[in-house]
Protein backbone atom coordinates (compact mmCIF):
# COMPACT_ATOMS: atom_id res chain seq x y z
CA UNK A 1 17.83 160.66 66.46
CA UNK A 2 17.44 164.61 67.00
CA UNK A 3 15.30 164.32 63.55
CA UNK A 4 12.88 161.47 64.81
CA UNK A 5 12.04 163.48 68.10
CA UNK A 6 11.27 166.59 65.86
CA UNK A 7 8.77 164.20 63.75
CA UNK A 8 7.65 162.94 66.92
CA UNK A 9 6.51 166.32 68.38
CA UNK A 10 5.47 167.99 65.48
CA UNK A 11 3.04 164.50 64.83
CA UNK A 12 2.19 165.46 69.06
CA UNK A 13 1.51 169.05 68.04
CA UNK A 14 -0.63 168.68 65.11
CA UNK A 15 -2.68 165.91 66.39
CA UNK A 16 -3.43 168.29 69.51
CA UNK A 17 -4.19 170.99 67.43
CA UNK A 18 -6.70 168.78 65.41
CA UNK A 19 -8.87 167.92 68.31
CA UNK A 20 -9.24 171.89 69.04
CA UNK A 21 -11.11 174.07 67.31
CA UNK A 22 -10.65 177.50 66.25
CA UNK A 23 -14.08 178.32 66.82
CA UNK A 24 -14.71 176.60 70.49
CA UNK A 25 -17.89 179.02 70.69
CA UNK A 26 -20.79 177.39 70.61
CA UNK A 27 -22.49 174.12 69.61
CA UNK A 28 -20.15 171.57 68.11
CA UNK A 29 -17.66 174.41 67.74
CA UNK A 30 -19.62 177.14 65.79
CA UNK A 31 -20.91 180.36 66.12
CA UNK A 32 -23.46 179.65 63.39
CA UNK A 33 -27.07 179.83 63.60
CA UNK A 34 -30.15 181.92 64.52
CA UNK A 35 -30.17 184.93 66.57
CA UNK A 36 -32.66 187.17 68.21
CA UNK A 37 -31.63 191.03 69.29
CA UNK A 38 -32.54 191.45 72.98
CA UNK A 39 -30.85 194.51 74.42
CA UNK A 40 -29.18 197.66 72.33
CA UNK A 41 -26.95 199.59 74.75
CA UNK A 42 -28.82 197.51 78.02
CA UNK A 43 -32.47 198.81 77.26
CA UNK A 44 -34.75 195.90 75.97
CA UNK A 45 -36.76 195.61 72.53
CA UNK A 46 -38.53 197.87 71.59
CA UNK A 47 -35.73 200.49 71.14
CA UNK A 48 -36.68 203.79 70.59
CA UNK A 49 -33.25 205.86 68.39
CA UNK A 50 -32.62 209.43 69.08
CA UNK A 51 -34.68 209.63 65.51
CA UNK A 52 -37.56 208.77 66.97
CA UNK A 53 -37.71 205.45 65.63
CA UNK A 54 -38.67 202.17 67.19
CA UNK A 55 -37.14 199.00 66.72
CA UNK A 56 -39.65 195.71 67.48
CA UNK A 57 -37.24 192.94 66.49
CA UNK A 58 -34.24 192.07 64.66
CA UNK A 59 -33.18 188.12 63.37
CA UNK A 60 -29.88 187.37 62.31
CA UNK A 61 -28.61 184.90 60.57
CA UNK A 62 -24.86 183.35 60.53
CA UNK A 63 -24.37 180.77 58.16
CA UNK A 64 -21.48 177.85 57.76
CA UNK A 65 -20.62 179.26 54.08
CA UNK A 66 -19.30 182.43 56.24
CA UNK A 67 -22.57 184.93 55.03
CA UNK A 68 -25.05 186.44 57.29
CA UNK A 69 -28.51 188.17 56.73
CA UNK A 70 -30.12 190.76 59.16
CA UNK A 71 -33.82 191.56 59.36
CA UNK A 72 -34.83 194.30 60.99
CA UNK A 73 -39.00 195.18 62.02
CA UNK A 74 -40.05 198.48 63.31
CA UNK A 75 -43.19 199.62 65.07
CA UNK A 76 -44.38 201.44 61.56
CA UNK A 77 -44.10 197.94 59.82
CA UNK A 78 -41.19 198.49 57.75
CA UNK A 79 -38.14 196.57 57.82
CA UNK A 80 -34.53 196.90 56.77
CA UNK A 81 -32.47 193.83 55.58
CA UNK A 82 -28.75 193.79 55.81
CA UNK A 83 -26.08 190.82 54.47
CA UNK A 84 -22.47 190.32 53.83
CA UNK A 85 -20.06 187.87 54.99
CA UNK A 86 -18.28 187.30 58.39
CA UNK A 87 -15.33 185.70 59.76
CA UNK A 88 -14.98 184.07 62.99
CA UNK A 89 -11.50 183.35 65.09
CA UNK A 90 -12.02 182.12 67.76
CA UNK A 91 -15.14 184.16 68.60
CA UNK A 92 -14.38 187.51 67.52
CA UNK A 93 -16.29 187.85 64.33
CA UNK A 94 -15.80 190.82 61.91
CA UNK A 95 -18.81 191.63 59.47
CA UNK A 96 -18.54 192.67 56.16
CA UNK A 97 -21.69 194.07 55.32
CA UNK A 98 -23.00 194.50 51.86
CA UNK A 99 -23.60 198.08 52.13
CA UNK A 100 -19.67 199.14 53.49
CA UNK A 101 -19.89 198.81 56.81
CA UNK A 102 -17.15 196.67 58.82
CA UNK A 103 -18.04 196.15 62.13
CA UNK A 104 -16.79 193.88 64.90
CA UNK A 105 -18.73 191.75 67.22
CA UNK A 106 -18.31 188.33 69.24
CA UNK A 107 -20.14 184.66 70.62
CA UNK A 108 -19.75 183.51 73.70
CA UNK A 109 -21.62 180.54 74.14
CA UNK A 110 -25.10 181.05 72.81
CA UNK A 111 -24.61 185.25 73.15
CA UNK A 112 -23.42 187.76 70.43
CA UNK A 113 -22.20 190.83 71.09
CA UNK A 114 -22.27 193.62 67.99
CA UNK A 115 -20.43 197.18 68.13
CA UNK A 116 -21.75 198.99 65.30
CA UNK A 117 -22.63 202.76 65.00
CA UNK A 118 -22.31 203.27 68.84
CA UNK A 119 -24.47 200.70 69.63
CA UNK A 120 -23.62 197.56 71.82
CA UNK A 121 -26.24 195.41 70.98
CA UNK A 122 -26.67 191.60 72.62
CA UNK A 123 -28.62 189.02 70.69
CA UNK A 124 -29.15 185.26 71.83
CA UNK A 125 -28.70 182.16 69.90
CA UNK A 126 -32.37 180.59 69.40
């Protein structure tokens, strides 16, 4: 009997577990999708860096396969493209970017927050 209550609950637990998921973040459950930078430490786009430089716009990209792709424009015209892969639990997402850097960042609803170099930036899902 004690063994057909254990079957029992763990069938209870798993089928609970089943109807959550681990990313509850966004749309159907995902943080993927399109986003557009709008504030770096609170100050709106355009940004101007202690360097003097000016960023216009930045686009990034999460995709279901786990990768991600980050353009960046500044005033001058250039741009800087970043990728790598991510993982997501829950809504804290780690990036693994292409060039070294591992930085930390999360989605809340249709908002992603990035910590990287000392800068909090906030971009919005499109």
């Amino acid at each position: 009997m004690r063994r057909i209550a254990m079957f029992a609950l763990a069938g209870t637990l798993a089928g609970t577990l089943a109807g959550c998921s681990i990313d509850s973040t966004g749309p159907n459950g995902s943080v993927e999708g399109s986003y557009t930078l709008r504030t770096i430490n609170g100050q709106t786009l355009p940004y101007t860096f202690p360097s003097g430089r000016r960023l216009i716009d930045d686009r990034l990209v999460l995709y279901r396969d786990g990768t991600f792709e980050d353009l960046s424009t500044y005033s001058d015209g250039s741009t800087t493209f970043d990728e790598g892969d991510y993982e997501n639990y829950n809504g804290a997402v780690t990036f693994y970017s292409m060039n070294g850097d591992v930085y930390q960042g999360s989605v809340s609803r249709d908002i992603l927050t990035q910590v990287l170099n000392g800068y909090t930036q906030v971009f919005e899902r499109d």
